[in-house]
Protein backbone atom coordinates (compact mmCIF):
# COMPACT_ATOMS: atom_id res chain seq x y z
CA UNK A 1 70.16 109.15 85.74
CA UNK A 2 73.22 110.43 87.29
CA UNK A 3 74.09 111.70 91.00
CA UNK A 4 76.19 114.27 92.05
CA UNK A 5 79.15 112.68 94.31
CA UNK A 6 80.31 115.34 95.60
CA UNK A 7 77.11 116.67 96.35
CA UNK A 8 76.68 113.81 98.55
CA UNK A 9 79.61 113.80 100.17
CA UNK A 10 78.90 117.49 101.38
CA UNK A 11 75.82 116.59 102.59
CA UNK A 12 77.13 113.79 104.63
CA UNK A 13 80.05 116.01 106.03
CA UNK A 14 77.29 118.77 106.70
CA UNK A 15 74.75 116.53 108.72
CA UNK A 16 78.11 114.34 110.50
CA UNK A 17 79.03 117.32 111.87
CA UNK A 18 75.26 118.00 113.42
CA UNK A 19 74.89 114.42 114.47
CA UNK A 20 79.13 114.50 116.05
CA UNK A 21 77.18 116.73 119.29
CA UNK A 22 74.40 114.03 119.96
CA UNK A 23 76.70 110.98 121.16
CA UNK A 24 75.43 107.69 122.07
CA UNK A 25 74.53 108.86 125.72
CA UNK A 26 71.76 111.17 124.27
CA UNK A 27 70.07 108.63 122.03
CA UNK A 28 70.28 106.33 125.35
CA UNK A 29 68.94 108.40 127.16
CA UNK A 30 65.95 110.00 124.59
CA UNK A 31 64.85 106.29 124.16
CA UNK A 32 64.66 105.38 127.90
CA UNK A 33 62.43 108.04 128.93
CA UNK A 34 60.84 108.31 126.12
CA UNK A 35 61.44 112.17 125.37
CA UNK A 36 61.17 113.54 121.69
CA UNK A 37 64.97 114.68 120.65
CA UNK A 38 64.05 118.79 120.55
CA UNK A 39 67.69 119.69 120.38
CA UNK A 40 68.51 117.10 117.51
CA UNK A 41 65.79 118.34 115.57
CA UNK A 42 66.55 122.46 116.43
CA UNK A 43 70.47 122.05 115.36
CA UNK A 44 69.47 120.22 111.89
CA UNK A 45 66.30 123.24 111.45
CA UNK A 46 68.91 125.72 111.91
CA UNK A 47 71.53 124.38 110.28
CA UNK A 48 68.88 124.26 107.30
CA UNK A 49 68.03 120.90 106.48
CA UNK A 50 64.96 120.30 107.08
CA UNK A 51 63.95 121.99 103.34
CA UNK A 52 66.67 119.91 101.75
CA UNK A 53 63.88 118.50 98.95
CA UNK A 54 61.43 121.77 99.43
CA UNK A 55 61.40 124.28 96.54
CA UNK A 56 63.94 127.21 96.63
CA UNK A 57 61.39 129.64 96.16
CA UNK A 58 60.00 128.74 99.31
CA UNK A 59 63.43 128.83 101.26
CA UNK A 60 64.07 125.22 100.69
CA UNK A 61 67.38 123.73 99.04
CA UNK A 62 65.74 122.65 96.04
CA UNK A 63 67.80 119.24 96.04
CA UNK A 64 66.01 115.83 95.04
CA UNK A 65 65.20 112.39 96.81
CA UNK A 66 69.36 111.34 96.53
CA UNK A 67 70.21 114.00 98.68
CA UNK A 68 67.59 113.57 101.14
CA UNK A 69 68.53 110.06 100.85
CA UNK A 70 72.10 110.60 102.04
CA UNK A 71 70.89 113.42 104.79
CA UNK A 72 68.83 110.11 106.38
CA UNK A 73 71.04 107.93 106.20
CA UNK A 74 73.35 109.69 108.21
CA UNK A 75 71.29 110.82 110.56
CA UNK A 76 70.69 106.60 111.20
CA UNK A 77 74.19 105.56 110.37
CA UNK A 78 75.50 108.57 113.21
CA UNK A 79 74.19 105.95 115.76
CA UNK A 80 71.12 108.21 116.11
CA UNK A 81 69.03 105.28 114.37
CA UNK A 82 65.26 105.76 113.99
CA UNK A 83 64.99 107.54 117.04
CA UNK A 84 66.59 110.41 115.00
CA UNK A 85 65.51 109.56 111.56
CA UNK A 86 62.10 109.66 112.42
CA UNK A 87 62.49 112.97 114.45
CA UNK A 88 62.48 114.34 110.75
CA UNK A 89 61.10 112.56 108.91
CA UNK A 90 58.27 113.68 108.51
CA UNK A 91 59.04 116.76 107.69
CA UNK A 92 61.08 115.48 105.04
CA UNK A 93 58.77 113.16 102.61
CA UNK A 94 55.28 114.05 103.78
CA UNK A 95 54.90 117.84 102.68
CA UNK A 96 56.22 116.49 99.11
CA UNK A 97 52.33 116.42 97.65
CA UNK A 98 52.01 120.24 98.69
CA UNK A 99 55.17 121.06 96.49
CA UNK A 100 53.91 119.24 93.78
CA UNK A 101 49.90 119.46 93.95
CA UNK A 102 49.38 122.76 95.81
CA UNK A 103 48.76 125.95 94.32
CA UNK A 104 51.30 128.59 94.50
CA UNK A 105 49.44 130.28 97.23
CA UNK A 106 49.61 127.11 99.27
CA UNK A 107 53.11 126.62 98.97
CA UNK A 108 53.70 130.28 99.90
CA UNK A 109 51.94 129.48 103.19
CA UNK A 110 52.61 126.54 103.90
CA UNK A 111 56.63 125.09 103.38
CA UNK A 112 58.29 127.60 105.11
CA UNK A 113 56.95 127.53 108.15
CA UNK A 114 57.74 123.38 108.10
CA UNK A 115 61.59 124.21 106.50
CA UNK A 116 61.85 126.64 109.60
CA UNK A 117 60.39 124.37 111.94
CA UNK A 118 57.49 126.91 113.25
CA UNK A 119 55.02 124.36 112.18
CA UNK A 120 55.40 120.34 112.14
CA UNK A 121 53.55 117.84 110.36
CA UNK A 122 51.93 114.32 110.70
CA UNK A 123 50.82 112.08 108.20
CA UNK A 124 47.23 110.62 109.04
CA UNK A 125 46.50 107.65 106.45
CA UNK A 126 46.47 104.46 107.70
CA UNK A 127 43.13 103.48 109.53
CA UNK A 128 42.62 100.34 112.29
CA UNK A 129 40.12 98.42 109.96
CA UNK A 130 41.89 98.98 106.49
CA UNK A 131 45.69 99.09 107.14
CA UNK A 132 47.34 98.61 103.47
CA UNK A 133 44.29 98.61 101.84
CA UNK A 134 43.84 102.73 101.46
CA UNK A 135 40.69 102.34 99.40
CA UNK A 136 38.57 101.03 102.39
CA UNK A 137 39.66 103.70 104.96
CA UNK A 138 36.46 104.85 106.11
CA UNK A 139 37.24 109.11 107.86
CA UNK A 140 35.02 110.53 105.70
CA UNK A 141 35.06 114.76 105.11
CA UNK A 142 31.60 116.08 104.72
CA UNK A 143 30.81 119.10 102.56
CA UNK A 144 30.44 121.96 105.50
CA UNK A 145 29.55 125.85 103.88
CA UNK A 146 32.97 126.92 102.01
CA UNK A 147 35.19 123.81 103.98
CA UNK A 148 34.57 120.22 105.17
CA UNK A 149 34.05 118.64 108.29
CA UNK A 150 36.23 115.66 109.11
CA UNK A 151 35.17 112.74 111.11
CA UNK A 152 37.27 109.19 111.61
CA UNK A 153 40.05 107.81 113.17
CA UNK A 154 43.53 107.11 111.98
CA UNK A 155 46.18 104.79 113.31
CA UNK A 156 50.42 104.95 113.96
CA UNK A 157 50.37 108.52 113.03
CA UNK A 158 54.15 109.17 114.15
CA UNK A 159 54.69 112.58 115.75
CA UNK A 160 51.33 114.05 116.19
CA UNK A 161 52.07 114.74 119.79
CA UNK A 162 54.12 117.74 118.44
CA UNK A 163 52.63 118.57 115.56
CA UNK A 164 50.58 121.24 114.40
CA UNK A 165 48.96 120.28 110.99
CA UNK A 166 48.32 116.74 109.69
CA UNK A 167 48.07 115.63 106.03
CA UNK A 168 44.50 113.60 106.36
CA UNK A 169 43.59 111.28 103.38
CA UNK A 170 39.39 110.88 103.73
CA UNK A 171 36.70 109.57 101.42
CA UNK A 172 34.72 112.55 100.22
CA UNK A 173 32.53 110.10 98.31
CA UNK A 174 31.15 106.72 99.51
CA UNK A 175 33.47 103.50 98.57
CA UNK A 176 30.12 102.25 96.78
CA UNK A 177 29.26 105.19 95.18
CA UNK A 178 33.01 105.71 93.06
CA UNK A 179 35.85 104.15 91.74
CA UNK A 180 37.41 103.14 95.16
CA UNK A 181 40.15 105.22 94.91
CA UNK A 182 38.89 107.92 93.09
CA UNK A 183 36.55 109.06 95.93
CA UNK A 184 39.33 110.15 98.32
CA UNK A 185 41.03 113.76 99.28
CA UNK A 186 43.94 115.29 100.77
CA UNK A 187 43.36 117.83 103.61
CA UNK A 188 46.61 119.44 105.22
CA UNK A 189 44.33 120.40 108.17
CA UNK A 190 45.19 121.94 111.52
CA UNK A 191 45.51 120.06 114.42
CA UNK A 192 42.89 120.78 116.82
CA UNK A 193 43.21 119.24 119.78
CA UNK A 194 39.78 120.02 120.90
CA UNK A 195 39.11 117.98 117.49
CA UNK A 196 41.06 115.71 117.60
CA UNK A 197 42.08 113.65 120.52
CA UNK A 198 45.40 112.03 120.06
CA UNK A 199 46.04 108.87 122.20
CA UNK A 200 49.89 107.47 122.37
CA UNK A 201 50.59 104.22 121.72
CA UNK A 202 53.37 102.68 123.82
CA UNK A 203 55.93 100.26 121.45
CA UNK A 204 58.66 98.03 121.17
CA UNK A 205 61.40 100.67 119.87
CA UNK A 206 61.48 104.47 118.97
CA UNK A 207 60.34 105.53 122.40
CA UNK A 208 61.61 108.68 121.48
CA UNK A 209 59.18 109.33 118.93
CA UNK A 210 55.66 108.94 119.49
CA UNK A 211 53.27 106.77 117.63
CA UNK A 212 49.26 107.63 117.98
CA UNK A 213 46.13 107.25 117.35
CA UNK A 214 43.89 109.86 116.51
CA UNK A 215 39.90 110.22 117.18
CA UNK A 216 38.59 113.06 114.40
CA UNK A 217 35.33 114.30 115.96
CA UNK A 218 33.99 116.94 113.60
CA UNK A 219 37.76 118.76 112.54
CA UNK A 220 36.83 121.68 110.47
CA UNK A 221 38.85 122.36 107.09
CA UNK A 222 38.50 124.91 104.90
CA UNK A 223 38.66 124.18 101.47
CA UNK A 224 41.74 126.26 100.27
CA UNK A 225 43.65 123.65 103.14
CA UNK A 226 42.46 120.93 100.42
CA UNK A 227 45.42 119.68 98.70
CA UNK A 228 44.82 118.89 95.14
CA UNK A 229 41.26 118.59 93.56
CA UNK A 230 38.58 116.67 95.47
CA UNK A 231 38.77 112.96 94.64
CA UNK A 232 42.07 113.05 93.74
CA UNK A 233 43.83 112.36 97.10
CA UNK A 234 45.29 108.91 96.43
CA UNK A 235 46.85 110.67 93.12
CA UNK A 236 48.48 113.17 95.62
CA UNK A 237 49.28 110.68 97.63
CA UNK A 238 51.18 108.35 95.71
CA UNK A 239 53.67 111.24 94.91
CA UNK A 240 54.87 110.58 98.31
CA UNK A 241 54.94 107.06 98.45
CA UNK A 242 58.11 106.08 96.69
CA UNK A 243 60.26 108.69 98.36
CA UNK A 244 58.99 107.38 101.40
CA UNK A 245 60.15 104.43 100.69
CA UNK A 246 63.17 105.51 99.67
CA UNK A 247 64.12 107.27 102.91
CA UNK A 248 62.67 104.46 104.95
CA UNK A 249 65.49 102.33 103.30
CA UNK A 250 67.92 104.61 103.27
CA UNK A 251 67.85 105.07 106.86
CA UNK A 252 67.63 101.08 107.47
CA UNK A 253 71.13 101.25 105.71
CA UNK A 254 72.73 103.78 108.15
CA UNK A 255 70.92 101.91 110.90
CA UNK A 256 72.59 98.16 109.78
CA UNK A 257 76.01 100.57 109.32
CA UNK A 258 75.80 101.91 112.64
CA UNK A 259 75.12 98.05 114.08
CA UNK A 260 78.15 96.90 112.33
CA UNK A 261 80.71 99.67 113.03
CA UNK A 262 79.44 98.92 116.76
CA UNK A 263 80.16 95.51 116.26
CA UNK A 264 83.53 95.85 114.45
CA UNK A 265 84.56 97.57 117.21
CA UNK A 266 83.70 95.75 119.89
CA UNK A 267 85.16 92.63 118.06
CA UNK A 268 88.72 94.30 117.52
CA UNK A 269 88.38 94.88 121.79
CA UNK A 270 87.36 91.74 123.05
CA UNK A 271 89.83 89.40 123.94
CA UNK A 272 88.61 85.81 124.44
CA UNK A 273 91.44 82.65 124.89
CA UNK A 274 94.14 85.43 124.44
CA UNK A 275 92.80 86.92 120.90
CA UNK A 276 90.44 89.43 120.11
CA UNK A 277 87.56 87.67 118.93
CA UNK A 278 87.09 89.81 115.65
CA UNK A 279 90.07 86.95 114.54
CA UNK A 280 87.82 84.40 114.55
CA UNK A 281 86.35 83.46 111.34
CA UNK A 282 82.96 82.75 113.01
CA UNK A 283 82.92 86.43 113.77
CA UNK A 284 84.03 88.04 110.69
CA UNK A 285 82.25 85.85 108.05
CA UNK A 286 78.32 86.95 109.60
CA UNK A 287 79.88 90.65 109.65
CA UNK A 288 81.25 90.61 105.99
CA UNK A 289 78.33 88.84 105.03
CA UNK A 290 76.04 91.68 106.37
CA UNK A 291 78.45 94.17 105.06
CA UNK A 292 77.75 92.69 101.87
CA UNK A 293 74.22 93.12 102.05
CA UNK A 294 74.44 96.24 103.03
CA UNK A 295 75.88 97.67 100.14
CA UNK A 296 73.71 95.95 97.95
CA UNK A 297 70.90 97.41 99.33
CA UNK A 298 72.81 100.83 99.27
CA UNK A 299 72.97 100.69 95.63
CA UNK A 300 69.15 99.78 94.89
CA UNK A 301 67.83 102.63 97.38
CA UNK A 302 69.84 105.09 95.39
CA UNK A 303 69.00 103.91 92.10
CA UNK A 304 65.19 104.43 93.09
CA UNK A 305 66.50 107.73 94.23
CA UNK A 306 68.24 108.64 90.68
CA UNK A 307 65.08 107.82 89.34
CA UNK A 308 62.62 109.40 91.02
CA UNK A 309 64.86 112.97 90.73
CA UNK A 310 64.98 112.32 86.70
CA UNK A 311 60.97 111.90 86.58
CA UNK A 312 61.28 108.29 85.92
CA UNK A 313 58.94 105.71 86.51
CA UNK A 314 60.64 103.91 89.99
CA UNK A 315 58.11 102.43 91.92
CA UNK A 316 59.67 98.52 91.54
CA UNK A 317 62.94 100.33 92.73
CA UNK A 318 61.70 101.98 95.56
CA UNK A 319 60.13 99.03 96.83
CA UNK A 320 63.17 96.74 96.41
CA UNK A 321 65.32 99.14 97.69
CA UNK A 322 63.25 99.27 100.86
CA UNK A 323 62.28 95.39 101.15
CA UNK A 324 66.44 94.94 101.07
CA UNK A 325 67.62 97.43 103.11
CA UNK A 326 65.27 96.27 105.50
CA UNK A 327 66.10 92.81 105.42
CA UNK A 328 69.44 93.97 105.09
CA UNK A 329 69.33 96.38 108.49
CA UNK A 330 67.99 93.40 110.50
CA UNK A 331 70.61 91.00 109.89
CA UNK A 332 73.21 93.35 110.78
CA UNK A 333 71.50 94.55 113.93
CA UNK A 334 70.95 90.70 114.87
CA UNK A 335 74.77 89.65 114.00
CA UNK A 336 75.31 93.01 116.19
CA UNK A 337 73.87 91.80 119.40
CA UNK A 338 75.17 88.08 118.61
CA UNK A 339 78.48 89.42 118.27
CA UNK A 340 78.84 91.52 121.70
CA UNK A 341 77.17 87.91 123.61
CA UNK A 342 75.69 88.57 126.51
CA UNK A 343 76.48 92.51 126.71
CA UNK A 344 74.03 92.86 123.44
CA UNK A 345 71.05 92.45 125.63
CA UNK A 346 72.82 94.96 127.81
CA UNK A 347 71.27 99.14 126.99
CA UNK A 348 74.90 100.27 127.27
CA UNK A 349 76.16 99.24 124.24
CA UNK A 350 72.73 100.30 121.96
CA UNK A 351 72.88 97.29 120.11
CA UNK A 352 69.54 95.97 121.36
CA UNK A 353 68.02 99.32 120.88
CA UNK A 354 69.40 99.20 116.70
CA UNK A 355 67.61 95.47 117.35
CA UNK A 356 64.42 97.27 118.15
CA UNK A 357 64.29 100.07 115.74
CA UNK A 358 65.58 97.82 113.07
CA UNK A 359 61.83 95.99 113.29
CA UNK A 360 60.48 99.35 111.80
CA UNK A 361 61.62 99.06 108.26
CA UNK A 362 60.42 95.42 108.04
CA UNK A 363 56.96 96.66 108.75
CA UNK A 364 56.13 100.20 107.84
CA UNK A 365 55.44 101.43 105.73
CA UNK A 366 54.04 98.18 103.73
CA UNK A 367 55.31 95.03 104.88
CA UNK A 368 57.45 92.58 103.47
CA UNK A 369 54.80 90.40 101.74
CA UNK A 370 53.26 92.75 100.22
CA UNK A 371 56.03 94.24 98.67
CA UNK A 372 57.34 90.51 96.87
CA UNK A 373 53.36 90.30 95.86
CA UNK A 374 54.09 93.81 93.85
CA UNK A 375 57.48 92.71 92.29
CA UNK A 376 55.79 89.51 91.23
CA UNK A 377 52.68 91.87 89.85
CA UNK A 378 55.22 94.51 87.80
CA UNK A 379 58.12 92.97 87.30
CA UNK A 380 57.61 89.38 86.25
CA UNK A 381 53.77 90.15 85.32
CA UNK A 382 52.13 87.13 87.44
CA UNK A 383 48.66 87.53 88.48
CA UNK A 384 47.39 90.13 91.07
CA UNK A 385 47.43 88.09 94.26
CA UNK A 386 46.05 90.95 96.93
C-alpha cells in the first residue's frame, strides 16, 4: 500500500501549471453568470488529463485513484474550487464501471472519445422519491426487440446540459419481484434530447456547473450500450462509489487549502490598531486549527486512495476520508470569510463563493449521517440503523 511521491508531485506541477492561466477573475466571473468553464476543461483535455485513471490501451494514463486524487485536488486547491473540480469530474470517476465491467469492444468505443473530450458523460442515479436509498429508484428499462426502452426520471444529474451519453442505473425487474438490488442495470445510453428533457436546477453554489433533472420518456438503448450483465447494475455501480468518494474529498481538501491560503494572506495585509491582524492569536489559532484538520483529512483520503489502487477492501476509508475532508473544507471556508470581516460577504475576495461550494461535500454524494450510521455498521459492528 505504497504511493509514488514523486509521481504526485509531477502531477501537481503538471495540472498547477494548467490551473496558473485561469486566475481568480475567471472563476468569478464563470460563477456569476453561470457559464460552464469550456476553456478550463479544453487546456486539461489537451494537456491529457482527463484519462489520468482510464486504461492505456485505450489512450488513457493508466494511473490509479492517488493520482486522480492529487489531479482534483489541485484543480480545487488552484482557487478553481468546485466550479472546476466538477467541470471534470465526471469524466474522471463515472466511466470507471466501463473500464472494469465492459467488454473489450466497449472500452474500444467508448473511453477514448471521453479521454479526448469528443464525448462527455453524466451520471443519472439518484431519483426524487428514493434519494440514498438506490434500491427503490423506480426508471425502469423495458425489454424492446434487441435493446431496452427507458422510462423515469432522475435528479441532480451534474453536467447533462453538455453531455452526450449518461450512465443510467434502472430496475429491469420489479423491486417485488427480486432481491432489491439485484433487479437493477447499467445503461451508458445516449443522450437524446428528444428523449430526454433535461430541466436545470438553479442552486446555492457551482453556478458554473449545471445541476438537472431529467424526464426519460421512452430513451431507446441497445443492448451492447448495457454495461455489465442485466441485474447486475448496483455491482457495477459500487465500483465507482468509493473513488467517488475519494475525489469528492480530495477536492474538499484543495477547496479548505485554497480558503486558508486566501485567508493567510489577507491576514498578513490587514492592518488593524497598527498590526496586521494575522498577529493576533484570535486569528491564527481558528487558522492553525483548520490547518490541522486539513491535513488530517489529507491523510485518510489518500489512504482510501492507496487502497483502492492495491485491490483492497476501502470502503470505511473512503467514507471517512470524505465525511472529514468535508467537515474539514467547511470550517476552513467559514474561518475564511470570518477572518476577512465584512469583505468575506464581499464576491471580490471568493471567499463566500469557497463558503458556497464548500456545502457540496457535506451533502453529495451521501450525507453526513449516513456516513457515521455506516462506520458504526462496519467498523464498530452496531446494529443496522437505516
Amino acid at each position: 500500500m505504497t504511493i509514488d511521491q514523486a509521481r504526485l508531485a509531477e502531477i501537481r506541477e503538471g495540472v498547477g501549471r494548467v490551473c496558473a492561466r485561469f486566475d481568480a477573475a475567471y472563476w468569478r466571473e464563470a460563477d456569476r453568470t453561470a457559464s460552464f468553464p469550456e476553456a478550463f476543461v479544453r487546456a486539461l483535455t489537451d494537456a491529457g488529463y482527463l484519462g489520468i485513471a482510464m486504461p492505456e490501451d485505450v489512450g488513457g494514463a493508466g494511473l490509479g485513484a492517488s493520482e486522480a486524487a492529487a489531479m482534483m485536488q489541485t484543480i480545487a486547491a488552484s482557487g478553481a474550487g468546485f466550479s472546476g473540480a466538477s467541470a471534470v469530474h465526471m469524466n474522471i470517476f463515472a466511466p470507471m464501471p466501463i473500464a472494469v465491467f465492459g467488454t473489450a469492444e466497449q472500452r474500444r468505443r467508448f473511453l477514448p472519445p471521453l479521454i479526448k473530450g469528443d464525448d462527455r458523460t453524466c451520471f443519472a442515479v439518484t431519483e426524487p422519491d428514493a434519494g440514498l436509498e438506490t434500491a427503490r429508484i423506480s426508471t425502469f428499462a423495458t425489454r424492446d426487440g434487441d435493446g431496452y426502452m427507458i422510462r423515469g426520471r432522475k435528479i441532480w444529474t451534474s453536467a447533462a446540459q453538455r453531455a452526450t451519453r449518461a450512465l443510467i442505473v434502472a430496475r429491469t425487474t420489479p423491486y417485488d419481484e427480486a432481491k432489491p438490488l439485484a433487479g437493477l442495470t447499467l445503461f451508458y445510453a445516449p443522450l437524446d434530447r428528444e428523449r430526454v428533457e433535461i430541466r436545470e436546477i438553479h442552486k446555492m453554489g457551482r453556478a458554473a456547473v449545471d445541476s438537472n433533472m431529467l424526464f426519460i420518456d421512452g430513451l431507446r438503448v441497445r443492448e451492447d450500450e448495457r454495461i455489465g450483465a442485466e441485474g447486475e447494475g448496483f455491482k457495477c455501480l459500487l465500483h465507482g462509489l468509493n473513488p467517488e468518494r475519494i475525489l469528492i474529498a480530495a477536492e474538499a481538501v484543495g477547496l479548505g487549502r485554497a480558503a486558508l491560503a486566501k485567508a493567510a494572506g489577507y491576514a498578513g495585509e490587514r492592518i488593524v490598531f497598527g498590526r496586521p491582524i494575522g498577529q493576533n492569536q484570535g486569528i491564527q489559532h481558528p487558522l492553525a486549527k483548520a490547518w490541522a484538520a486539513l491535513e488530517a483529512a489529507d491523510l485518510m483520503v489518500f489512504k482510501a486512495a492507496a487502497l483502492y489502487d492495491s485491490g483492497a477492501a476501502c470502503g470505511l476509508e473512503a467514507n471517512a476520508a470524505k465525511y472529514l475532508a468535508a467537515e474539514a473544507a467547511f470550517e476552513a471556508c467559514e474561518t475564511a470569510v470570518l477572518v476577512h470581516g465584512g469583505m468575506g460577504y464581499a464576491q471580490e475576495y471568493d471567499v463566500e463563493r469557497y463558503m458556497r461550494e464548500a456545502m457540496i461535500a457535506r451533502i453529495a454524494p451521501v450525507s453526513r449521517e449516513m456516513i457515521l450510521s455506516f462506520i458504526a455498521e462496519k467498523a464498530l459492528g452496531l446494529p443496522k440503523s437505516y
